[in-house]
Every structure is written in C-alpha cells, then in structure tokens.
Protein backbone atom coordinates (compact mmCIF):
# COMPACT_ATOMS: atom_id res chain seq x y z
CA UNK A 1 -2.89 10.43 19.61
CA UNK A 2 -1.86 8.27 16.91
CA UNK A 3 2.11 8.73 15.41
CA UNK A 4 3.04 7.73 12.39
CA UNK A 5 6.86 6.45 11.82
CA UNK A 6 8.32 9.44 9.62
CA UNK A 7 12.08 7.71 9.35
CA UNK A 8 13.79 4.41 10.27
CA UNK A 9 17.52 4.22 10.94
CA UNK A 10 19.45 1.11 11.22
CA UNK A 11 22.86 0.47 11.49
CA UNK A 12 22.81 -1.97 8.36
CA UNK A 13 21.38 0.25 6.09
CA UNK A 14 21.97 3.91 6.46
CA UNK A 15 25.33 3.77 8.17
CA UNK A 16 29.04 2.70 8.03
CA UNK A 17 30.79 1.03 10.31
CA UNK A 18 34.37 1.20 11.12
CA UNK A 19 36.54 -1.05 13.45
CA UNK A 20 40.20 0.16 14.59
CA UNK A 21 42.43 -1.06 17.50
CA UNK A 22 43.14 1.06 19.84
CA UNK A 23 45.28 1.21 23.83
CA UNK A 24 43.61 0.71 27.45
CA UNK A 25 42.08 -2.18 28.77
CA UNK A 26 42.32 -5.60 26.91
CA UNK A 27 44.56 -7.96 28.72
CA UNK A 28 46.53 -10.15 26.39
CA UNK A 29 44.76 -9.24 23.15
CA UNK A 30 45.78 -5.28 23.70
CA UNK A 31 46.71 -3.56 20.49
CA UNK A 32 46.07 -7.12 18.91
CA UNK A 33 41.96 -6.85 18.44
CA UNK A 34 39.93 -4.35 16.48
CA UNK A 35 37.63 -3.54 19.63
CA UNK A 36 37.40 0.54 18.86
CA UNK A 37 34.05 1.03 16.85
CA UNK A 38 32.99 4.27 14.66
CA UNK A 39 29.61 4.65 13.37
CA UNK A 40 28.90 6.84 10.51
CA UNK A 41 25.73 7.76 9.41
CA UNK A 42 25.76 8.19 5.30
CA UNK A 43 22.82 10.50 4.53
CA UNK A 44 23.95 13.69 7.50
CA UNK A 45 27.69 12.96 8.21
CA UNK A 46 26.58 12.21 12.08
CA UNK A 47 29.58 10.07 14.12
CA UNK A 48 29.67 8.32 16.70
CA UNK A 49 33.12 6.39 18.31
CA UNK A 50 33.64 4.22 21.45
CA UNK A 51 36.75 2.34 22.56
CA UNK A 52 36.06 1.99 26.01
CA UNK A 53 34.55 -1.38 25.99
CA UNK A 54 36.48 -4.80 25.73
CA UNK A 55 34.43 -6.08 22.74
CA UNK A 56 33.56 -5.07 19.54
CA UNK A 57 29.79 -5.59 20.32
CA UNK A 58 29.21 -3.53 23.23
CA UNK A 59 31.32 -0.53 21.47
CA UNK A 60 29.10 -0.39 18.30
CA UNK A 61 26.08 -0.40 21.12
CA UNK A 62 27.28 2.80 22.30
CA UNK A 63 29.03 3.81 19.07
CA UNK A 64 25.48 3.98 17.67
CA UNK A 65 23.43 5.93 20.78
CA UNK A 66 26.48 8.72 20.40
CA UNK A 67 25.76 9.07 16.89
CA UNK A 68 22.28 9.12 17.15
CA UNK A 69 22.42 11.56 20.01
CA UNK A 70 24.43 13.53 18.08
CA UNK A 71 23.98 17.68 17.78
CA UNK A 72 24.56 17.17 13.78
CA UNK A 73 21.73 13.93 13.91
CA UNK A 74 19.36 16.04 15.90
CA UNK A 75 20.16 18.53 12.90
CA UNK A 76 19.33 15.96 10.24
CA UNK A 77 16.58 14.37 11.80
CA UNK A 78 14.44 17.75 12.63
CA UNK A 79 15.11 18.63 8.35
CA UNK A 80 13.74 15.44 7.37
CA UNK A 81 10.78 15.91 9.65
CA UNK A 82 10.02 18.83 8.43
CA UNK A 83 10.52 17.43 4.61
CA UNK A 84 8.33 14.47 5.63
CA UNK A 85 5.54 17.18 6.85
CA UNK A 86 5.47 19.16 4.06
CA UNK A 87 4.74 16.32 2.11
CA UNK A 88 2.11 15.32 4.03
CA UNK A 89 0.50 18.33 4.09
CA UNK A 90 1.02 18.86 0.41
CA UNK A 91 -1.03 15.29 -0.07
CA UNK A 92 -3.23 16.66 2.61
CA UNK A 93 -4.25 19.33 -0.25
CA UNK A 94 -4.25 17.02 -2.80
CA UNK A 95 -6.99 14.74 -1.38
CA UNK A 96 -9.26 17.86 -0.41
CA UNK A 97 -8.82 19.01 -4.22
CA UNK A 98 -9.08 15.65 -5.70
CA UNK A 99 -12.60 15.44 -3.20
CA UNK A 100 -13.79 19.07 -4.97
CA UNK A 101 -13.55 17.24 -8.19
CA UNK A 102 -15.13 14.04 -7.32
CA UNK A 103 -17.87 15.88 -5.53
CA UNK A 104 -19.12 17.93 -8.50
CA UNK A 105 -22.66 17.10 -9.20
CA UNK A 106 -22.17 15.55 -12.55
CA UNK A 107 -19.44 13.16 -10.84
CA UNK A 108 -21.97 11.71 -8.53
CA UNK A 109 -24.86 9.27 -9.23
CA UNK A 110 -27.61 9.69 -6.65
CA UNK A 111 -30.22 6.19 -6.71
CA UNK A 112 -33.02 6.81 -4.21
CA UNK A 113 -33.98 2.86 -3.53
C-alpha cells in the first residue's frame, strides 16, 4: 500500500522558536547561556520546552519531539487529515463526473483502422 504525504512540518517553517536561560547544570556558563528551548507550532498552538540539556541544539531536538507528540498536535494533525481526505475524496468525485462527461458518445471519436 502506497501513502501519500498529507502534511509536512518543519521547524523553519511552521513553528517558532524561543530560547531562554534557565538554572541546573551548566558549569561556568550557568544562568549566562540561552540553553532552555520552546517550540511553538503557529497553525494549532502545540508546545513543546526542554532545559535539561547543556546546549541549545540538543534542547530544540527534544523541544520539537514534545511538541510534536503533543495531545493538542495529535488534535491538529488528525483535523487536517481529515480536511486533506475530504478533499481528496471530493476530487475523487470530480474526476468520475468529469469522466461521465467526457464519455458521452458525441465526446468520443471512434476510428476503426
């Protein structure tokens, strides 16, 4: 069975991303760097935070999978599927119509060769 990819999210595009500073492990640049990472997606309000990393980089990493894991995503994403299958299936209808039309006898031109 074929699938056919109904939405792509990236973190470029579709979401915003905040950096804060925030306690714990760190060292010498504690309270100093912004290593704490939010990640908001724009279109259903999903969020995801991490702090618990020591750079900025591996915090967005799992910033991102909590937001995408998110109840409120898995909200969003199961609407948008079904918008994306209505559509479908409302082309779907079109082509089979469109096909009636086309098929009418004075539509077609039959050469016998």
């Amino acid at each position: 069975m074929s699938r056919e990819r109904v939405l792509h999210i990236t973190i470029q595009n579709d979401c915003d991303v905040q950096t804060f500073r925030c306690g714990g492990k760190g060292g010498q640049n504690k309270d100093k760097r912004d290593t704490g990472v939010r990640v908001i997606h724009r279109a259903s309000g999903a969020r995801g935070e991490s702090r618990e990393e020591r750079s900025q980089l591996a915090n967005k990493k799992v910033a991102f999978k909590r937001m995408a894991e998110s109840t409120r995503m898995q909200v969003w994403l199961n609407l948008e599927h079904a918008k994306a299958s209505e559509k479908i299936d409302q082309w779907k209808d079109d082509i089979e119509g469109w096909l009636d039309e086309e098929m009418h006898p004075e539509n077609l031109l039959i050469e016998y060769g």
